[in-house]
N, C-alpha and C. Protein backbone atom coordinates (compact mmCIF):
# COMPACT_ATOMS: atom_id res chain seq x y z
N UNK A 1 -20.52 -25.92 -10.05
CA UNK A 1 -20.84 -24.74 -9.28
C UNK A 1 -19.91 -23.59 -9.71
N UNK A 2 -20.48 -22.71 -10.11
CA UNK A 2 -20.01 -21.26 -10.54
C UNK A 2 -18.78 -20.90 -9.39
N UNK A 3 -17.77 -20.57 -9.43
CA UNK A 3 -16.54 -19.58 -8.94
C UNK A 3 -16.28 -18.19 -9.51
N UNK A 4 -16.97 -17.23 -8.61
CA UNK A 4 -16.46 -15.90 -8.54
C UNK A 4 -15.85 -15.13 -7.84
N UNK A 5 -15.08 -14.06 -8.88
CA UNK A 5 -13.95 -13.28 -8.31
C UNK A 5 -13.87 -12.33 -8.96
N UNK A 6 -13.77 -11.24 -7.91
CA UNK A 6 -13.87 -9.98 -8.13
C UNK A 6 -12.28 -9.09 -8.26
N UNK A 7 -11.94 -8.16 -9.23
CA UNK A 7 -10.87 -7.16 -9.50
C UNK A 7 -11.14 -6.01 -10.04
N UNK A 8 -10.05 -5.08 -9.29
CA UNK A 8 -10.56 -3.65 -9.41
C UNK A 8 -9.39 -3.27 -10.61
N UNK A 9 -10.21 -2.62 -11.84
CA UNK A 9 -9.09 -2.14 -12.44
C UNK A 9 -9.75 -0.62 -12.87
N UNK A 10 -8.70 -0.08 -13.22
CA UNK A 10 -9.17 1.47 -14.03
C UNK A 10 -10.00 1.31 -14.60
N UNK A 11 -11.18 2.61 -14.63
CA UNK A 11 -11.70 3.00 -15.32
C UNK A 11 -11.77 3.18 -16.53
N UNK A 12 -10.39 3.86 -17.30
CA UNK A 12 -10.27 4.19 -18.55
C UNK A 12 -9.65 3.07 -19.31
N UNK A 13 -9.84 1.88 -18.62
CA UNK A 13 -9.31 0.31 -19.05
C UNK A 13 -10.64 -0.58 -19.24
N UNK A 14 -11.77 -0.13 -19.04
CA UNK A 14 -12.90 -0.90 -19.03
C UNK A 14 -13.32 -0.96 -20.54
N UNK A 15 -12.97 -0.29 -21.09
CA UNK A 15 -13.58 -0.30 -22.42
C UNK A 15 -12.28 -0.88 -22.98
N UNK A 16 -11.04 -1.66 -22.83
CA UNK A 16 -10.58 -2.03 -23.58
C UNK A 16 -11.03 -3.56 -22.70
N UNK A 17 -11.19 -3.68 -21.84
CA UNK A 17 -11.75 -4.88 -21.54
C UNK A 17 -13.24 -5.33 -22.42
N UNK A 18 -13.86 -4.32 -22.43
CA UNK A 18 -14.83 -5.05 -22.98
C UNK A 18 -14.99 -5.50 -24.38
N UNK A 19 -13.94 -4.95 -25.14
CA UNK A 19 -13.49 -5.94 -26.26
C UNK A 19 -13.32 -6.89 -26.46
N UNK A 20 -12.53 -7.26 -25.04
CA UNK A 20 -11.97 -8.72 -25.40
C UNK A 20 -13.02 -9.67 -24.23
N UNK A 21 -13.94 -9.10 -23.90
CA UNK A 21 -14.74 -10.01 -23.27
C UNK A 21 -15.53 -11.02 -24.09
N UNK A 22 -15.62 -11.05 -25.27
CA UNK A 22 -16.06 -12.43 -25.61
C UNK A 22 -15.27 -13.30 -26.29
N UNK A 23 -13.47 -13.11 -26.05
CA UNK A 23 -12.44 -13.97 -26.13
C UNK A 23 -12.48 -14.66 -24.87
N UNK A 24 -12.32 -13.95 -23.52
CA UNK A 24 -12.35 -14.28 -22.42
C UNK A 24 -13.64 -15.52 -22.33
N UNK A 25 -14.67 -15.43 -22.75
CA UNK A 25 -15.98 -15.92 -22.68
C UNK A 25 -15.31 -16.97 -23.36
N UNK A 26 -14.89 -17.07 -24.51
CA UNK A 26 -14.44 -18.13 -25.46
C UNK A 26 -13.57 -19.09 -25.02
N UNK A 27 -12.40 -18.32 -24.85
CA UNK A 27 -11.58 -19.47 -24.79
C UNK A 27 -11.08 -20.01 -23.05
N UNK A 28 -12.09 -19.39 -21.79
CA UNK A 28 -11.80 -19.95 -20.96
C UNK A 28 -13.10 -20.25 -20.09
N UNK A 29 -13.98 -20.13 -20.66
CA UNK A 29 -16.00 -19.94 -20.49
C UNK A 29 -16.09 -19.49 -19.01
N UNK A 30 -15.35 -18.38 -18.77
CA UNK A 30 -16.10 -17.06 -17.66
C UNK A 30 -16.91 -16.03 -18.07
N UNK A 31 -17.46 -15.60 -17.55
CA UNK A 31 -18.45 -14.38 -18.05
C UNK A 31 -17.90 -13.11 -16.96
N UNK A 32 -17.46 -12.05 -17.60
CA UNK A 32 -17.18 -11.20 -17.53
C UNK A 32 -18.06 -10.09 -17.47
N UNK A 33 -18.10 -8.99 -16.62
CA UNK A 33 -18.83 -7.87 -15.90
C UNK A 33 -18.69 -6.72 -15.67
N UNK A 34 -19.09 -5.59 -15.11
CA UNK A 34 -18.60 -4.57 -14.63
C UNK A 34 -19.87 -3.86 -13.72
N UNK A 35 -20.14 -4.26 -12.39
CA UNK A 35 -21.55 -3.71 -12.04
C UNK A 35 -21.32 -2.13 -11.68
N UNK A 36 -22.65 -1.61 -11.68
CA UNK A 36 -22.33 -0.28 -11.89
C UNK A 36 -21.99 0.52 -10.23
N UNK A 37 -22.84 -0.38 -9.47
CA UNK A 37 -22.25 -0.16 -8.06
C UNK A 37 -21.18 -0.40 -7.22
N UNK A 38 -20.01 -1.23 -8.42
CA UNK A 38 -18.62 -1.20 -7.86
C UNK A 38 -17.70 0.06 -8.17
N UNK A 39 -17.88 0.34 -8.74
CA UNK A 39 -17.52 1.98 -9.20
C UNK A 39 -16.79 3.16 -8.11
N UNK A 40 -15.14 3.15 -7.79
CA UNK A 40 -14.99 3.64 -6.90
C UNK A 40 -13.99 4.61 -7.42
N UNK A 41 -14.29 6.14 -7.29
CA UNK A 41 -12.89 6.90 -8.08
C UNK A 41 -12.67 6.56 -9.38
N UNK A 42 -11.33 6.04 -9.19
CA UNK A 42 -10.77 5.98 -10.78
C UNK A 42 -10.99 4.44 -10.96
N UNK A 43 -11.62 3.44 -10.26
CA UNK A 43 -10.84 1.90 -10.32
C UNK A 43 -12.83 1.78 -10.15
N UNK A 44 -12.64 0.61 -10.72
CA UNK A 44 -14.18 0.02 -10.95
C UNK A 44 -13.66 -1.37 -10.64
N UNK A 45 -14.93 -2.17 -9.87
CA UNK A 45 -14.86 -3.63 -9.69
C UNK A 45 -15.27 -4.49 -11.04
N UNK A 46 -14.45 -5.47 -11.39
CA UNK A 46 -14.97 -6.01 -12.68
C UNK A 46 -15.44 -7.74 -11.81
N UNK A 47 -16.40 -8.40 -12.37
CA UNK A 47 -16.61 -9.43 -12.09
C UNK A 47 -16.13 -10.90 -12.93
N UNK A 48 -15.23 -11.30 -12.05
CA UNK A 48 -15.55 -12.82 -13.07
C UNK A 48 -15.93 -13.88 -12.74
N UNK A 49 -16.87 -14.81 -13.60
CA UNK A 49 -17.35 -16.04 -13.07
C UNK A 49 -17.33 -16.97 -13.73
N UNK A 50 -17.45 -18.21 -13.58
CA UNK A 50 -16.73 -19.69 -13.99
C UNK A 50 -16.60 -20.47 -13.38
N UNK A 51 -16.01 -21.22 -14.00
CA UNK A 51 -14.73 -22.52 -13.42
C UNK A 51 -13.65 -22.02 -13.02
N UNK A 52 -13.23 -22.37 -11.72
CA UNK A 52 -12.03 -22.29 -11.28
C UNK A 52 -10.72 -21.86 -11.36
N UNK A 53 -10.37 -23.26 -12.66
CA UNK A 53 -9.26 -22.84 -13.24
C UNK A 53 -9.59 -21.79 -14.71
N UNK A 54 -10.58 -21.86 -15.33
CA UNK A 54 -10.79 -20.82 -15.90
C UNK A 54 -10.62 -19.41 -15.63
N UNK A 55 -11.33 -18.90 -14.14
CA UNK A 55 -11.12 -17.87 -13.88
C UNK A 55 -10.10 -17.56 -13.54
N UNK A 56 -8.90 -18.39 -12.75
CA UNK A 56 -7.58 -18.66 -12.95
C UNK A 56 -7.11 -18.00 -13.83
N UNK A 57 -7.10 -18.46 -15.05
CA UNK A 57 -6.63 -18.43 -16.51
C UNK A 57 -6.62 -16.84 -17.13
N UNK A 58 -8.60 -16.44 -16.89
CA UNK A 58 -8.44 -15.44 -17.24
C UNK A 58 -7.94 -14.19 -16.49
N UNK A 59 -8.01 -14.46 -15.46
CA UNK A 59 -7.41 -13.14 -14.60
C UNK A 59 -5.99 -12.65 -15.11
N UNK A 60 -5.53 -14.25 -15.31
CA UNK A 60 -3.86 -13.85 -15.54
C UNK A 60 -3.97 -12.98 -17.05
N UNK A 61 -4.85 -13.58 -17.77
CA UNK A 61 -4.97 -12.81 -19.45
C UNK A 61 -5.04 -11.28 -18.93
N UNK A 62 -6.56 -11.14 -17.95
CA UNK A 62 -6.69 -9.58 -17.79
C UNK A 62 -5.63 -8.77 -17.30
N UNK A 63 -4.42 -9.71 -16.79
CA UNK A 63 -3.77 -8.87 -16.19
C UNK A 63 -2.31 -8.41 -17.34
N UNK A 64 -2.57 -9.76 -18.44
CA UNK A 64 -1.28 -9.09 -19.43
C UNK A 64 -2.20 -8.43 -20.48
N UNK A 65 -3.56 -8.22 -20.46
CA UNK A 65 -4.15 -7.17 -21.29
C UNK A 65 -4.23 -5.65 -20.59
N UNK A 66 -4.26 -5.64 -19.52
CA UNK A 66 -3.99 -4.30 -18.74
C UNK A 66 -2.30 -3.94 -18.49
N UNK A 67 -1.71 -4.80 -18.63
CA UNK A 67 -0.49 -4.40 -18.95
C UNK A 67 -0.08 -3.99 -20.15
N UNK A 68 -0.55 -4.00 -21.28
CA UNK A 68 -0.44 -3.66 -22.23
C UNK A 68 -1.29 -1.94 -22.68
N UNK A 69 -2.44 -2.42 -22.03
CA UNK A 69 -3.31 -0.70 -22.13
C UNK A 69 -2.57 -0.03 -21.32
N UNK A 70 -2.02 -0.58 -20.25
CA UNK A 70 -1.22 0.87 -19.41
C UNK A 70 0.12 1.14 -20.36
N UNK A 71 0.78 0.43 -21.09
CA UNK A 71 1.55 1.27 -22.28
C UNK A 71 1.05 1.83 -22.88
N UNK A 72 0.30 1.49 -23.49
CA UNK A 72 -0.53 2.43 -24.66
C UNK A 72 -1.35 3.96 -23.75
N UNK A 73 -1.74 3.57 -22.71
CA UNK A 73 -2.12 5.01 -22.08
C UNK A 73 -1.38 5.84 -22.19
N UNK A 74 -0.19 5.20 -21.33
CA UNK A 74 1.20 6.13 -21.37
C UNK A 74 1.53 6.98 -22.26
N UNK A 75 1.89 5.98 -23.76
CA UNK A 75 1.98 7.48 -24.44
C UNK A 75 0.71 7.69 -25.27
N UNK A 76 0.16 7.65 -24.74
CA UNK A 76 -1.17 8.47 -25.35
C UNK A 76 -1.17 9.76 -24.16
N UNK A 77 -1.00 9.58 -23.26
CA UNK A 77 -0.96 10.81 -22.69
C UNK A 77 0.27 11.43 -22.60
N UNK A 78 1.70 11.22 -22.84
CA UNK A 78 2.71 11.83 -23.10
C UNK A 78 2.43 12.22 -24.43
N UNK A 79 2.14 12.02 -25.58
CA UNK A 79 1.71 12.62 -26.33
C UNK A 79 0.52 13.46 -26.70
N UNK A 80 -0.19 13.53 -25.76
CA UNK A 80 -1.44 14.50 -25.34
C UNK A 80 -0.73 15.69 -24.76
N UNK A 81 0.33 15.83 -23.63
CA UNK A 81 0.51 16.88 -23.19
C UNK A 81 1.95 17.62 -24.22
N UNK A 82 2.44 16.68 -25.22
CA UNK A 82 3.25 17.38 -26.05
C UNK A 82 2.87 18.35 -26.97
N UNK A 83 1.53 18.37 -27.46
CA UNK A 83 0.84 18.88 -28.10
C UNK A 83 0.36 20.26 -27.51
């Protein structure tokens, strides 16, 4: 039986998610989402579904892959307003 769970992350982070959504698919077999009616402000609901400990697994990934785009935002926009 399928286990889903829902997380809200940025907007301008969805497209680096969806890169790695068919690693996520791969190496922990959740299927990964973004419906268009979770959409709130700046933060969008992303969906994940699976196994358990899979979705487990990947949340923790999404969460050191969004830790990583929020560096890279950073100075992408400190270097946007230096300019």
């Amino acid at each position: 039986m399928p286990y889903t769970e829902t997380m809200s992350v940025p907007v301008d982070a969805r497209n680096t998610l969806i890169r790695h959504r068919d690693m996520l698919k791969e190496k922990y077999g959740v299927n990964v989402y973004f419906p268009r009616s979770e959409v709130r402000g700046a933060y969008q609901g992303m969906v994940v579904k699976g196994g358990t400990s899979g979705v487990f697994k990947a949340k923790q990934e999404v969460n050191r892959l969004l830790a990583t785009w929020k560096e890279e935002y950073e100075g992408y926009k400190s270097r946007k307003a230096s300019r």
